[in-house]
Protein backbone atom coordinates (compact mmCIF):
# COMPACT_ATOMS: atom_id res chain seq x y z
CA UNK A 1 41.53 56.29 69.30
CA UNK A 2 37.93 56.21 70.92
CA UNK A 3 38.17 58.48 74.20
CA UNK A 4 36.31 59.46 76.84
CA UNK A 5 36.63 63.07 75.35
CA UNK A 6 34.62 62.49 72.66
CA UNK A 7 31.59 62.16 74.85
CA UNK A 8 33.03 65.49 76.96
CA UNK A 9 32.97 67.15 73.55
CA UNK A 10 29.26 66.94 73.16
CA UNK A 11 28.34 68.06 76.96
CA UNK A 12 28.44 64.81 79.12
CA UNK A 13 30.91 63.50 81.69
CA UNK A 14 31.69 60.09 81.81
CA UNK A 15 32.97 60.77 85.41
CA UNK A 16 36.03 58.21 87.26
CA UNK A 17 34.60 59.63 90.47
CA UNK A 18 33.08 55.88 92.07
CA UNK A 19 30.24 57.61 92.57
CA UNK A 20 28.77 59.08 89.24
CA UNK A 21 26.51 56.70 87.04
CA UNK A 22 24.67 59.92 85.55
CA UNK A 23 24.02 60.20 81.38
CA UNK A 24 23.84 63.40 79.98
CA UNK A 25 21.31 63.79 77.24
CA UNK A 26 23.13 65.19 74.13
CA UNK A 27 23.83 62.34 71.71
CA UNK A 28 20.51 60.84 72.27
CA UNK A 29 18.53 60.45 69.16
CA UNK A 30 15.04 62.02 68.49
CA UNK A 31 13.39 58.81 69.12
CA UNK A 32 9.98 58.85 71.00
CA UNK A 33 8.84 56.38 73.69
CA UNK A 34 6.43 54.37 71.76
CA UNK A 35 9.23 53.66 68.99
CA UNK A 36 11.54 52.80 71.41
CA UNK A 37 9.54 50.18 73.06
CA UNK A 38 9.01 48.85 69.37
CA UNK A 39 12.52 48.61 68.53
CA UNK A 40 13.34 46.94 71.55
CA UNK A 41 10.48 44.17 71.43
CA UNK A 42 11.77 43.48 67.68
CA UNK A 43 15.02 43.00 68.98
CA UNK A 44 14.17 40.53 71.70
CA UNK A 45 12.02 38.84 68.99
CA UNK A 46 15.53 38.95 66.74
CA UNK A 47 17.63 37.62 69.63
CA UNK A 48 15.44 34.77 70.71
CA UNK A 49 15.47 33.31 67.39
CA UNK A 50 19.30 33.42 66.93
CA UNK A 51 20.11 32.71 70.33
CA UNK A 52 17.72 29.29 69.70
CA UNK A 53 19.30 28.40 66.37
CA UNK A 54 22.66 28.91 68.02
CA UNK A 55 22.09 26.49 71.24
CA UNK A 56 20.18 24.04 68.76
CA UNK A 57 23.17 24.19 66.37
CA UNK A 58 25.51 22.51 68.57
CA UNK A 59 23.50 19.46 69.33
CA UNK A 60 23.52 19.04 65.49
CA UNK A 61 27.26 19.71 64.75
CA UNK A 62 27.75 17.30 67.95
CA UNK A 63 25.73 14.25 66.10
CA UNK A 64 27.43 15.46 62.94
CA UNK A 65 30.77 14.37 64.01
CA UNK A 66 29.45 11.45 65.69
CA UNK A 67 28.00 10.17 62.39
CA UNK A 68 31.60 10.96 61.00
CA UNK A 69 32.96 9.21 63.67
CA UNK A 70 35.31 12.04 64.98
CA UNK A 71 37.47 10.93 67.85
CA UNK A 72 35.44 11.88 71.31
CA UNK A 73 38.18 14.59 71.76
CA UNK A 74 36.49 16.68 69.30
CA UNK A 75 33.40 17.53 71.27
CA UNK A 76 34.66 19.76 73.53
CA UNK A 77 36.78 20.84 71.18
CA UNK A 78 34.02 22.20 68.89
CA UNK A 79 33.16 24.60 71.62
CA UNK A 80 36.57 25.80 72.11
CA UNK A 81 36.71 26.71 68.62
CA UNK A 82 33.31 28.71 69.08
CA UNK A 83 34.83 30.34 71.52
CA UNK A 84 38.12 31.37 70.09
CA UNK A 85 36.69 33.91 67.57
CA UNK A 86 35.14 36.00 70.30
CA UNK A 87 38.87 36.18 71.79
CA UNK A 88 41.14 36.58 68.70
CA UNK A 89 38.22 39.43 67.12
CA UNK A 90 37.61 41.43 69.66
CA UNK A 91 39.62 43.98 68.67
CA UNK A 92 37.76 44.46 65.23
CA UNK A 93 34.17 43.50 66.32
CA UNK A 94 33.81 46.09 68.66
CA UNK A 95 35.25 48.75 65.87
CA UNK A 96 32.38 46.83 63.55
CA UNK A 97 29.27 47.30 65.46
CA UNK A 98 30.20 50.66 66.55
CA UNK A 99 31.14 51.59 62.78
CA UNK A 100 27.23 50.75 61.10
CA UNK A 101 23.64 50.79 62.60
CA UNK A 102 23.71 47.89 64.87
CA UNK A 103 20.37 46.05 63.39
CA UNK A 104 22.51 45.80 60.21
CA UNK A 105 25.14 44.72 62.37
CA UNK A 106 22.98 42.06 63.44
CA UNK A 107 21.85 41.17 60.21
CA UNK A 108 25.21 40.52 58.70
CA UNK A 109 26.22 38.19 61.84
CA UNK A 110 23.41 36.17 61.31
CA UNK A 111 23.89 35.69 57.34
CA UNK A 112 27.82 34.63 58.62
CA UNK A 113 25.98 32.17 60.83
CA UNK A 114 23.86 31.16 57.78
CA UNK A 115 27.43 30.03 55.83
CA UNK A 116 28.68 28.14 58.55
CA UNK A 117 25.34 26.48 58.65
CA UNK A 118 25.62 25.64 54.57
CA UNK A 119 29.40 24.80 54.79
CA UNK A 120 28.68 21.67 57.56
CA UNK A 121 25.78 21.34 54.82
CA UNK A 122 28.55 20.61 51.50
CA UNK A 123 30.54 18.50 53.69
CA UNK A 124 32.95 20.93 55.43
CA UNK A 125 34.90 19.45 58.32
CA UNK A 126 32.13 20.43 61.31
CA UNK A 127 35.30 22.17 63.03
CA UNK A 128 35.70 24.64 60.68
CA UNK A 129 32.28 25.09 60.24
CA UNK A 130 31.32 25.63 63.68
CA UNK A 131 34.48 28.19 63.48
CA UNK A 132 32.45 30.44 60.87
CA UNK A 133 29.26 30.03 62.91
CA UNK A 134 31.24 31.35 66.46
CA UNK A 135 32.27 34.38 63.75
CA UNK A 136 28.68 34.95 63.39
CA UNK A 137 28.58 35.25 66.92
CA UNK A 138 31.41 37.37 68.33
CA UNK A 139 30.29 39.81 65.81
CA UNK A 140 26.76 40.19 66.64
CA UNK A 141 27.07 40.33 70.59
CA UNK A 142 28.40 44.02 70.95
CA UNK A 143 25.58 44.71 68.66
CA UNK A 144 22.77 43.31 70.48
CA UNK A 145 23.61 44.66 73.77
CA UNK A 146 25.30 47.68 72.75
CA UNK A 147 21.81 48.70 70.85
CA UNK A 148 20.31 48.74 74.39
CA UNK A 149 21.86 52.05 74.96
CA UNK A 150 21.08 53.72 71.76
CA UNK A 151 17.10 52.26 71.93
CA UNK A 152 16.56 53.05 75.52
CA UNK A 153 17.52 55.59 78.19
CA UNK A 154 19.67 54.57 81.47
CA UNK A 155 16.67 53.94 83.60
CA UNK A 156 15.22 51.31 81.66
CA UNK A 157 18.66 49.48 80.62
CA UNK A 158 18.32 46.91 83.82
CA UNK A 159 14.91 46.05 82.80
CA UNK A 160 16.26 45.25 79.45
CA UNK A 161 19.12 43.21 80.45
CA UNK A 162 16.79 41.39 82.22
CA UNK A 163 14.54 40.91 79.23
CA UNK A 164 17.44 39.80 77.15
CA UNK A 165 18.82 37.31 79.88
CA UNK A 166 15.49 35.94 80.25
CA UNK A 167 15.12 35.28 76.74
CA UNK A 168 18.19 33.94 76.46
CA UNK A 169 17.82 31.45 79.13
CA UNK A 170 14.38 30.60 77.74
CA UNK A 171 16.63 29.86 74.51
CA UNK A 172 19.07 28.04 75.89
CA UNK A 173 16.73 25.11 77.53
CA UNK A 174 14.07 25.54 74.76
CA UNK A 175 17.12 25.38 72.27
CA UNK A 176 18.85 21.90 74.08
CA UNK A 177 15.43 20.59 73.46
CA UNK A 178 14.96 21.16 69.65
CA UNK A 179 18.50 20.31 69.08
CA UNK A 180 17.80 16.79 70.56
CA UNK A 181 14.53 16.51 68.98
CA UNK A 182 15.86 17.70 65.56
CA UNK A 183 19.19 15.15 65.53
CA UNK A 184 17.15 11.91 66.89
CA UNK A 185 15.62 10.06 63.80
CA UNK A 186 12.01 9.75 66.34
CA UNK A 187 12.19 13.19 66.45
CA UNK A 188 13.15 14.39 62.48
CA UNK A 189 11.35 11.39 60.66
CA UNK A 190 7.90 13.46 60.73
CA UNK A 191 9.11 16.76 60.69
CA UNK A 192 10.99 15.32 57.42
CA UNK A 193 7.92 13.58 56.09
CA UNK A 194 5.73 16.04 56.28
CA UNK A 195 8.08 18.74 54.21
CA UNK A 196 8.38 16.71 51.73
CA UNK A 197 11.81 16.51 51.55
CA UNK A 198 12.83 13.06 53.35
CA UNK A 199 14.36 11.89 49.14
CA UNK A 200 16.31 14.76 48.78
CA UNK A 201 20.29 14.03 48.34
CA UNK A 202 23.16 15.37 50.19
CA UNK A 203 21.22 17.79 52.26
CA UNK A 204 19.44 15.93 53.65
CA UNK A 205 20.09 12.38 53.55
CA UNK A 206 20.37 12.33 57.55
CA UNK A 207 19.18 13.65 60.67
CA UNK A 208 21.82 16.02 61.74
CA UNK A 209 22.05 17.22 58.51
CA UNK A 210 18.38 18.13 58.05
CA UNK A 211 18.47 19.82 61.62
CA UNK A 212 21.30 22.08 60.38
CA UNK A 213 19.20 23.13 57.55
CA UNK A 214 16.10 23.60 59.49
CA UNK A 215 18.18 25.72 61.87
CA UNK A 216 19.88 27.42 58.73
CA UNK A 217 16.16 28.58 58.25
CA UNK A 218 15.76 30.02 61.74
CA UNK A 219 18.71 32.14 61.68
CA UNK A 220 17.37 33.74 57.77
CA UNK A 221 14.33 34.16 59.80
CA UNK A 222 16.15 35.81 62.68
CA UNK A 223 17.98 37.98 59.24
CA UNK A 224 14.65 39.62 58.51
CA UNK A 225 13.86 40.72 61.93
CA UNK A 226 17.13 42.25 62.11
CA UNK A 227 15.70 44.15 58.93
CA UNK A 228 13.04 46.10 61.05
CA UNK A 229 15.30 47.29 63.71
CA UNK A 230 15.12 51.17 64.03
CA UNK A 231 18.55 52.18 62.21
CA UNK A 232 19.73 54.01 64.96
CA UNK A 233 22.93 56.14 63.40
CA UNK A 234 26.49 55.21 64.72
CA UNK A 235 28.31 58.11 66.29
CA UNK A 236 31.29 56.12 67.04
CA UNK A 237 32.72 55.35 63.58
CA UNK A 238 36.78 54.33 64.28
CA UNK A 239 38.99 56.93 62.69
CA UNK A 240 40.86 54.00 60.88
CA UNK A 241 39.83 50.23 59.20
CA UNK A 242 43.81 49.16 59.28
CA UNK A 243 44.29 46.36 61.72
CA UNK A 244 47.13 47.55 63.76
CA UNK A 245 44.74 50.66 64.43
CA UNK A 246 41.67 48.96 65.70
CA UNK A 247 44.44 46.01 67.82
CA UNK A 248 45.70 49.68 69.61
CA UNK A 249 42.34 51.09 70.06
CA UNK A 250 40.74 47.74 71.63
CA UNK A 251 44.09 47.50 73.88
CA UNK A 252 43.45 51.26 75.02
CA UNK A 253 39.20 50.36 75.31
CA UNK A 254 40.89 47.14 77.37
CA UNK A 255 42.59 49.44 79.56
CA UNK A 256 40.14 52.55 79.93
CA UNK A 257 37.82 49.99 81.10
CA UNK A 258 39.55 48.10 83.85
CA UNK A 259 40.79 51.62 84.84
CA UNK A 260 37.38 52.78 85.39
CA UNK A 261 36.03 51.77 88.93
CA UNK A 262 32.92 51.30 88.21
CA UNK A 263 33.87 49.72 85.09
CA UNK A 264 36.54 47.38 86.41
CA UNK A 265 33.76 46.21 89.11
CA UNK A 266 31.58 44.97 86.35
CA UNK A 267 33.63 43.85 84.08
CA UNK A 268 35.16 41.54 87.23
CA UNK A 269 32.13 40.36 87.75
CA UNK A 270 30.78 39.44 84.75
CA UNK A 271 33.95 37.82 83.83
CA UNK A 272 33.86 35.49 86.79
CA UNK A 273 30.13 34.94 86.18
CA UNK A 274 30.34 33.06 82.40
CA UNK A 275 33.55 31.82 83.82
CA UNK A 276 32.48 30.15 86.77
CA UNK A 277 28.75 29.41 84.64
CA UNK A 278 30.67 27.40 82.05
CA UNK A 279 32.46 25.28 84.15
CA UNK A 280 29.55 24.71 86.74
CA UNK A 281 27.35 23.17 83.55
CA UNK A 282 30.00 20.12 83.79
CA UNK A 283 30.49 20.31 87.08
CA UNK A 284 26.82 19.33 88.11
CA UNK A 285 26.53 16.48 85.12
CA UNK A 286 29.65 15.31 86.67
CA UNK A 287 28.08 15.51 90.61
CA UNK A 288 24.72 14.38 89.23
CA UNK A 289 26.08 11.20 88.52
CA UNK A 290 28.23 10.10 91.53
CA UNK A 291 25.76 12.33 94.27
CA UNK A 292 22.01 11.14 92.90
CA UNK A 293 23.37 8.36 90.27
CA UNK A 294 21.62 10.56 86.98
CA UNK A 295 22.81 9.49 83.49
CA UNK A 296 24.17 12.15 81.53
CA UNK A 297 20.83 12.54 79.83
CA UNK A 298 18.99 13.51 83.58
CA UNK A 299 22.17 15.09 84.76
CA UNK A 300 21.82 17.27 81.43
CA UNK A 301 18.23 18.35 82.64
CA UNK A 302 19.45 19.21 86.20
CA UNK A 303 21.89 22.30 84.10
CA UNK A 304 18.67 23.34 82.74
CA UNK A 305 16.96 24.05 86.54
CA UNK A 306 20.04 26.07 86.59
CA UNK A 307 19.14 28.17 83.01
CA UNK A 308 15.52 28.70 84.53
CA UNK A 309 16.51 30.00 87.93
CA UNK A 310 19.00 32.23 85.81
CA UNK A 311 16.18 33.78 84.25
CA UNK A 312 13.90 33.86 87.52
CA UNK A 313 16.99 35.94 89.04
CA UNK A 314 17.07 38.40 86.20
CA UNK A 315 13.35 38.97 86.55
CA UNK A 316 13.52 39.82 90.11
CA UNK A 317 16.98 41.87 89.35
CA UNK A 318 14.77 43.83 86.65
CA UNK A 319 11.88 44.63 88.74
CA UNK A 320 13.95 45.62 91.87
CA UNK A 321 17.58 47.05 91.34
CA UNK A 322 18.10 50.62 90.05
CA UNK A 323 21.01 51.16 88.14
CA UNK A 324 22.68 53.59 90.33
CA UNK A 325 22.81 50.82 93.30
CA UNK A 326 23.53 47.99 90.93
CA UNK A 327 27.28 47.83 92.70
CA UNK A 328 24.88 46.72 96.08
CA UNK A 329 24.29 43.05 94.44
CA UNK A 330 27.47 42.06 94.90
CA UNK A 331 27.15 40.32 98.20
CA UNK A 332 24.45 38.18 96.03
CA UNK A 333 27.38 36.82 94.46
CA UNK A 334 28.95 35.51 97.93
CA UNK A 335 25.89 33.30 98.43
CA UNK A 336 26.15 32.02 95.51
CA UNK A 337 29.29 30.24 96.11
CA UNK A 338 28.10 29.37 99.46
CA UNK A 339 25.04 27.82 97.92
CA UNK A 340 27.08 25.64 95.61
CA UNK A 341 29.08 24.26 98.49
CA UNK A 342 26.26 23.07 99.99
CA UNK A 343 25.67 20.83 96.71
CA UNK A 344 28.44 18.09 98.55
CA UNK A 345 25.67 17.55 101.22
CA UNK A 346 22.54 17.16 98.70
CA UNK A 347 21.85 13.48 97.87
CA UNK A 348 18.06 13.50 96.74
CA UNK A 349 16.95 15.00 93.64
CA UNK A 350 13.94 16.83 95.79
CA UNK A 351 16.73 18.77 97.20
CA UNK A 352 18.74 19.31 94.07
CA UNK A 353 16.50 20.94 92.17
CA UNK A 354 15.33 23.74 94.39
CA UNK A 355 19.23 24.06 95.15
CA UNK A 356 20.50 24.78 91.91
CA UNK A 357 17.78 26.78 90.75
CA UNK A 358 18.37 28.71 93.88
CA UNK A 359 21.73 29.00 92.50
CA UNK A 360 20.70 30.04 88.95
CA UNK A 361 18.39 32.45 90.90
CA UNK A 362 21.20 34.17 92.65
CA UNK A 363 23.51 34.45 89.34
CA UNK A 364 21.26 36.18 87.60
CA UNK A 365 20.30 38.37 90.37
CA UNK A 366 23.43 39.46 90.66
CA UNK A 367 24.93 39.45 86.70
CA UNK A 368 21.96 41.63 85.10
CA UNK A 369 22.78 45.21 87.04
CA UNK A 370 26.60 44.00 86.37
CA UNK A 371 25.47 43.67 82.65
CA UNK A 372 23.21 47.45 82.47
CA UNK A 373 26.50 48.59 84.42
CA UNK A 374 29.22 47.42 81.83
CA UNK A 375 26.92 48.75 79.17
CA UNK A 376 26.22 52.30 80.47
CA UNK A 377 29.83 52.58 81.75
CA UNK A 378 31.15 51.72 78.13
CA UNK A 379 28.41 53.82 76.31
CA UNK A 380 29.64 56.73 78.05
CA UNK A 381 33.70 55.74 77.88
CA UNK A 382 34.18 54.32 74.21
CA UNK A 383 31.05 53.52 72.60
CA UNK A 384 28.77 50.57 73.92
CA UNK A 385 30.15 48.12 70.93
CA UNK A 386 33.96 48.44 72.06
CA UNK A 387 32.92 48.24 75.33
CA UNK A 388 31.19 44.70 74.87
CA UNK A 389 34.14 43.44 72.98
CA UNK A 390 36.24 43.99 75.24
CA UNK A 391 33.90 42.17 77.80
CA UNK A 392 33.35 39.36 75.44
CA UNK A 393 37.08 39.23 75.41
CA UNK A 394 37.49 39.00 79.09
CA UNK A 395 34.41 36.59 79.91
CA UNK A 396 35.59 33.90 76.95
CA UNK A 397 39.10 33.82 78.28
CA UNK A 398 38.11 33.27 81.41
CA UNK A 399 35.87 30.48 80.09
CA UNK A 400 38.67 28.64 78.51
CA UNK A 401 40.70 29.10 81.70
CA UNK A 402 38.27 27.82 84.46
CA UNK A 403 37.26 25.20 81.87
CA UNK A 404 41.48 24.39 81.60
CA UNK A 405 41.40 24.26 85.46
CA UNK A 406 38.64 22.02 85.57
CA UNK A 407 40.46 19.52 83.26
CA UNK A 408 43.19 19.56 85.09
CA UNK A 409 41.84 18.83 88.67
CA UNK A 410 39.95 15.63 87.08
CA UNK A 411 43.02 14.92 85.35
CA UNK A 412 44.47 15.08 88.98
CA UNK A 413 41.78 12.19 90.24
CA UNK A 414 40.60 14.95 92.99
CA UNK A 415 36.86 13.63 93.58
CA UNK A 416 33.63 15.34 92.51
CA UNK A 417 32.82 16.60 96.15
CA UNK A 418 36.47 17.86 96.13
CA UNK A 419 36.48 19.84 93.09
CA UNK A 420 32.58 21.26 94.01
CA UNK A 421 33.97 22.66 97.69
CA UNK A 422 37.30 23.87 95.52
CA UNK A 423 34.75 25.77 92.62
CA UNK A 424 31.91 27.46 95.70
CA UNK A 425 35.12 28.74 97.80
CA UNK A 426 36.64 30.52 94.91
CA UNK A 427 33.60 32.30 93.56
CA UNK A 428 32.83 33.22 97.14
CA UNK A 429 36.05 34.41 97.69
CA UNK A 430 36.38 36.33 94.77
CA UNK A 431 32.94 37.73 94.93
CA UNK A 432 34.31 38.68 98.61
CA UNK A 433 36.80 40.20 97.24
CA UNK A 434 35.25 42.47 95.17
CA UNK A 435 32.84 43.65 97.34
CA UNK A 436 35.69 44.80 99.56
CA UNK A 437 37.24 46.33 96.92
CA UNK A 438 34.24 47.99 95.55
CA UNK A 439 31.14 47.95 97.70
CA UNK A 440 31.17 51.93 98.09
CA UNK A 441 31.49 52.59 94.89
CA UNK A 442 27.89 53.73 94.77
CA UNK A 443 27.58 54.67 98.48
């Protein structure tokens, strides 16, 4: 199995004392500043374009069924089945992106993405074809973060998570927008005029149809940026391929983790964080429309104030928090929950907005040094891809069970204002929690 005593072989110490964060420098590759920097600013180039295609993508597989006329149940199914693959492979992805150069990593994920894309193309049930694309996915996130640690030394790893947050957030609102744009006939009528290609039969004899193959394009393009990330040699290859051998090694990665305090703190809170971020998106549509009387299409906006305080927060958290004090954000998180309390007491939009992008402002404030933490830890542990599978593991479960309890409490008839108080009291209290637990951890 992957051990901590691999790294102690080479000369570091990946240290349970709560106080060490330190990296040794054996292991690191002969890689000089400037190609560093390069690396990384391909790979931010390579992860905005996915991460767009992917947030545009389900727009289109959403008007896909609808022009199938799928029952409305499918919706949120089709994200559940996204998520799934990150839960039920994270035992081999992690093995996968540790095993080969991560940009090639990358690059396979995306041409996976790529056949999901052409299956809803052919006709396959969008279901299963969102399935292949969430694949895609689970496999390339413990490359693209896990990279971070090979490309760039400790000290700069919070400035990159807040890069890649940033970006991400960037794509998630600019991503909502071409997905709308793409699937509405106002929007794909030019864009399918002036290619030419408005006669061409099945492809793209329909709007959602021709977004999905416009997106297909943006995730080949995202394929050849992969191509010119530095092929950074992995050092973590797992000693077996059999299944039952990487399902024991990501159960003792799962556990080596947790049992790691400064591990277990950020992996708690990063967990809670996509958790409690997943269910808050519906949450506010659902407030939006009882507290300020939005439609779902201005309620839908109000989640993006949300993305773009997100990435405000992650630029200040860059900037401003060191790695060894990253455990100090944590009482970030308290206010956070506070903040969303105070939601039941907003009923003007001028309010509302600077509200929940104070909100977004204090999640990301507080999830970026939780993010360069979980990384580093992990690196040092296991191997930065194992480590970010078993994360992905962790934060995906604990989106389908916040999302579950969610369900149930408006299956329940408890009232928006109800259910708002119920969500801002448990992430404060949990974030309260943790802080007790862990606050000195970097003292």
């Amino acid at each position: 199995m992957v051990s901590a005593g691999r790294v102690l072989a080479c000369g570091e110490d990946p240290g349970t004392t709560q106080g060490d964060v330190s990296v040794g420098r054996c292991g690191r590759r002969n890689t000089s500043e400037s190609s560093m920097n390069r690396g990384f600013h391909i790979l931010l180039v390579a992860q905005f374009l996915s991460a767009l295609a992917d947030n545009a993508l389900l727009f289109a597989a959403i008007a896909l069924l609808a022009q199938l006329s799928a029952p409305p149940w499918q919706i949120p199914v089709l994200q559940q089945f996204f998520v799934f693959s990150y839960i039920l492979l994270a035992p081999f992805v992690g093995a996968f992106a540790d095993s080969l150069p991560k940009g090639r990593v990358m690059f396979i994920s995306n041409a996976v993405k790529i056949v999901g894309c052409t299956l809803m193309l052919v006709g396959v049930h969008p279901l299963a074809a969102y399935a292949v694309v969430g694949l895609g996915a689970a496999m390339y996130s413990p490359a693209k973060y896990g990279i971070l640690t090979e490309l760039l030394p400790p000290r700069l790893l919070v400035l990159a998570n807040g890069w890649m947050e940033g970006l991400t957030v960037a794509a998630i609102v600019l991503g909502a927008i071409l997905g709308g744009a793409l699937v509405s006939d106002r929007g794909a009528t030019p864009l399918h005029s002036l290619l030419g290609v408005s006669g061409i039969d099945p492809f793209f004899d329909s709007a959602p149809k021709f977004a999905i193959a416009i997106l297909l394009c943006i995730y080949a393009l995202a394929s050849v940026v992969n191509l010119y990330i530095p092929a950074v040699p992995a050092d973590r290859k797992p000693a077996s391929a059999r299944p039952l051998y990487l399902v024991r090694e990501f159960r003792h990665c799962f556990r080596l983790l947790w049992r790691d305090p400064l591990g277990q703190v950020s992996l708690a809170v990063t967990t809670l964080f996509w958790g409690a971020g997943a269910t808050l998106r519906l949450i506010i549509i659902a407030w939006a429309s009882v507290a300020l009387g939005f439609s779902l299409e201005e309620s839908a906006r109000l989640t993006a104030v949300v993305a773009v305080g997100i990435a405000v927060g992650a630029a200040v958290a860059a900037k401003t928090v060191e790695l060894e004090h990253s455990v100090r954000v944590l009482p970030v998180g308290i206010a956070m929950g506070l903040a969303v309390i105070a939601m039941t007491f907003v009923e003007q939009t001028w309010v509302a907005v600077p509200l929940l992008a104070l909100i977004g402002a204090l999640g990301g404030y507080f999830v970026v040094p939780m993010n360069a933490l979980l990384q580093h830890r992990g690196h040092l542990l296991m191997g930065a891809g194992h480590s970010i599978a078993v994360q992905n593991f962790n934060e995906n479960l604990s989106i389908i069970v916040m999302l579950g309890a969610y369900a149930l409490m408006i299956r329940a008839e408890l009232s928006v204002y109800t259910v708002v108080i119920l969500f801002g009291v448990f992430v404060a209290t949990t974030m309260g929690f943790i802080w007790r637990k862990h606050g000195h951890d970097q003292d």
